[in-house]
N, C-alpha and C. Protein backbone atom coordinates (compact mmCIF):
# COMPACT_ATOMS: atom_id res chain seq x y z
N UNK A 1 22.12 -3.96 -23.42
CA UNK A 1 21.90 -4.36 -22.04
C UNK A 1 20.70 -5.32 -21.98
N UNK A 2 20.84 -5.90 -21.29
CA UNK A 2 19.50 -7.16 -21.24
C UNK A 2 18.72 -6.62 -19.76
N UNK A 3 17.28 -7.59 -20.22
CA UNK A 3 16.12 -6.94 -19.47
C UNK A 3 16.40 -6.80 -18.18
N UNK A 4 17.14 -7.70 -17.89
CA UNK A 4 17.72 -7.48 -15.97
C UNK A 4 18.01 -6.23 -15.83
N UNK A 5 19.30 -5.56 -16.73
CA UNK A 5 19.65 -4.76 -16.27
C UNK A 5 18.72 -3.38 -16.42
N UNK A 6 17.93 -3.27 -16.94
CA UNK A 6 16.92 -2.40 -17.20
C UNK A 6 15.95 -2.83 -15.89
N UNK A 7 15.77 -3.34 -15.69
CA UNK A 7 14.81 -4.05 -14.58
C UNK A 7 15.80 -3.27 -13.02
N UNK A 8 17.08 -3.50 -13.02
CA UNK A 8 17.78 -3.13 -11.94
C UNK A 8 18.15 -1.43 -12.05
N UNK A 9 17.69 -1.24 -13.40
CA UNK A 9 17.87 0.60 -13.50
C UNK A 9 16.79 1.08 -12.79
N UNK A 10 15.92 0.19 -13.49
CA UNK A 10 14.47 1.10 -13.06
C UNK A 10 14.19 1.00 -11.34
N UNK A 11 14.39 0.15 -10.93
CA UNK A 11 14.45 -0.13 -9.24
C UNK A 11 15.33 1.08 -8.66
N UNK A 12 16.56 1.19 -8.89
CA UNK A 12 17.07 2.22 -8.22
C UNK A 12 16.37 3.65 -8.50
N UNK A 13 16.27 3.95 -9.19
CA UNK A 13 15.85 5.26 -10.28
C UNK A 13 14.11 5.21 -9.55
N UNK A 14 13.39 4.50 -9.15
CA UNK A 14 11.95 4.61 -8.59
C UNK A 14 12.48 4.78 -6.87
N UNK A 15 13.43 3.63 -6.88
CA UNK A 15 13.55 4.30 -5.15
C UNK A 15 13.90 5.33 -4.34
N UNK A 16 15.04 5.45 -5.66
CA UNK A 16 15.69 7.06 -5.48
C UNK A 16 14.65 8.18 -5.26
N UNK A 17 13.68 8.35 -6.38
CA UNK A 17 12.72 9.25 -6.72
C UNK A 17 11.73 9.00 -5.17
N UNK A 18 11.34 7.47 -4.95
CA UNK A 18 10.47 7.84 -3.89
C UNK A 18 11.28 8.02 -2.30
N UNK A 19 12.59 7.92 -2.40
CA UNK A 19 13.28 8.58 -1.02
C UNK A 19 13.53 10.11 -0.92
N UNK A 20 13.15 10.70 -2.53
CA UNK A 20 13.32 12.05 -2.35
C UNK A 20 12.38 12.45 -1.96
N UNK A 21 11.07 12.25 -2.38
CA UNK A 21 9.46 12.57 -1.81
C UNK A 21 8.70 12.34 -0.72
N UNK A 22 9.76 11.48 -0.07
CA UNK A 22 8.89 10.74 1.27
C UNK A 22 8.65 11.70 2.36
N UNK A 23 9.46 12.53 2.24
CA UNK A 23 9.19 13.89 3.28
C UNK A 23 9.30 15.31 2.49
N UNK A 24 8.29 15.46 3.05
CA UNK A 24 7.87 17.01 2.04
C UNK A 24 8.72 18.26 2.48
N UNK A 25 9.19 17.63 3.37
CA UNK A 25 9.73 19.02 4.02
C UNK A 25 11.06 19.37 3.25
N UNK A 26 11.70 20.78 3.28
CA UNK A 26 12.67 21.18 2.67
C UNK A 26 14.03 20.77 3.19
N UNK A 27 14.22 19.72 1.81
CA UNK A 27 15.62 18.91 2.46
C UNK A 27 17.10 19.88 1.86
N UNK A 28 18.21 19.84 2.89
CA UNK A 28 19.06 20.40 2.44
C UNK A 28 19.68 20.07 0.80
N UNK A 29 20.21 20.71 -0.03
CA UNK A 29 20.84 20.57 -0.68
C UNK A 29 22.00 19.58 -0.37
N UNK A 30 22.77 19.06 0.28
CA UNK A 30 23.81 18.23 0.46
C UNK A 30 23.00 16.67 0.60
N UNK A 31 21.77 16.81 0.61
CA UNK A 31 21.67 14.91 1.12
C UNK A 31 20.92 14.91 -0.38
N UNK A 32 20.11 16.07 -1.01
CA UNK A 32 19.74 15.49 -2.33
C UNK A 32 21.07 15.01 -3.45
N UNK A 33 22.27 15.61 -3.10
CA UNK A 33 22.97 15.73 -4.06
C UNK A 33 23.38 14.43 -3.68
N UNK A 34 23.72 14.12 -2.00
CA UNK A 34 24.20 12.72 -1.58
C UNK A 34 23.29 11.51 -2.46
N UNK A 35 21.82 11.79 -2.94
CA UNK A 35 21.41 10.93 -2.79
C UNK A 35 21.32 10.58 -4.50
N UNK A 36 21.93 11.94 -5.13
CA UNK A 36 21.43 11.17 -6.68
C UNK A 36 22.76 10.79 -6.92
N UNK A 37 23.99 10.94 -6.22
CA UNK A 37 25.51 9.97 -6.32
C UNK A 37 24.83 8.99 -5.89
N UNK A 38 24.47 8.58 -4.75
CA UNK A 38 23.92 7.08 -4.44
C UNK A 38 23.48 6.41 -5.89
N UNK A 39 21.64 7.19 -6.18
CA UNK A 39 21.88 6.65 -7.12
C UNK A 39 22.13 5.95 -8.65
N UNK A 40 23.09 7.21 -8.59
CA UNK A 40 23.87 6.94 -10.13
C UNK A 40 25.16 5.67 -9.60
N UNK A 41 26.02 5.80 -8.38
CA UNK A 41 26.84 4.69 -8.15
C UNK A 41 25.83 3.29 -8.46
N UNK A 42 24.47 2.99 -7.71
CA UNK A 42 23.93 1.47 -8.16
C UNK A 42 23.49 1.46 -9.33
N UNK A 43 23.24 2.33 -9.86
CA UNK A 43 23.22 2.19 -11.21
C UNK A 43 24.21 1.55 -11.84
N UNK A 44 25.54 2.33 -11.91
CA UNK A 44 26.63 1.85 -12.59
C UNK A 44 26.78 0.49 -11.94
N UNK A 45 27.14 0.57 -10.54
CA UNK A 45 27.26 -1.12 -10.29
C UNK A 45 26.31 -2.47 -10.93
N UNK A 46 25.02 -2.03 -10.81
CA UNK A 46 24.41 -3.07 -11.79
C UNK A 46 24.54 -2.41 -13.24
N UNK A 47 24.77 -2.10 -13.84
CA UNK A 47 25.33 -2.35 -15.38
C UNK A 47 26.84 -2.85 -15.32
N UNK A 48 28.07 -2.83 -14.74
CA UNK A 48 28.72 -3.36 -14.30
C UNK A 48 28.72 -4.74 -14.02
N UNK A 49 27.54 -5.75 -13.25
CA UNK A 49 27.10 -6.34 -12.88
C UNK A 49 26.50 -7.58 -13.60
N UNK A 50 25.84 -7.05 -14.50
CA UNK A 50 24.79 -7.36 -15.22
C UNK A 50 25.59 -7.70 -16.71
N UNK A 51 27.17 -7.18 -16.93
CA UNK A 51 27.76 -6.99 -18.60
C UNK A 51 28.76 -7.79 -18.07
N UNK A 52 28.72 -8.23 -16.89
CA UNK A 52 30.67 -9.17 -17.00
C UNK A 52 30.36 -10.60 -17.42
């Protein structure tokens, strides 16, 4: 994979992490799970993206 796409992993994967933390409060189980499909889907889309 070339540096872009490492560059576009790490972006999702930091935003992800800081949309889980932004509120301390106890989030349901259904929007964390919503949110690490989110994002593992942009993940795949930019490696997808990034290899055609």
């Amino acid at each position: 994979m070339t540096f872009w796409t490492w560059i576009a992993i790490a972006i999702a994967l930091i935003g992800g992490v800081v949309a889980a933390n932004s509120g301390k409060k106890k989030t349901e189980r259904k929007y964390v799970v919503a949110l690490i499909w989110f994002i593992v889907a942009v993940i795949l889309f930019f490696i997808w993206w990034f290899t055609r």
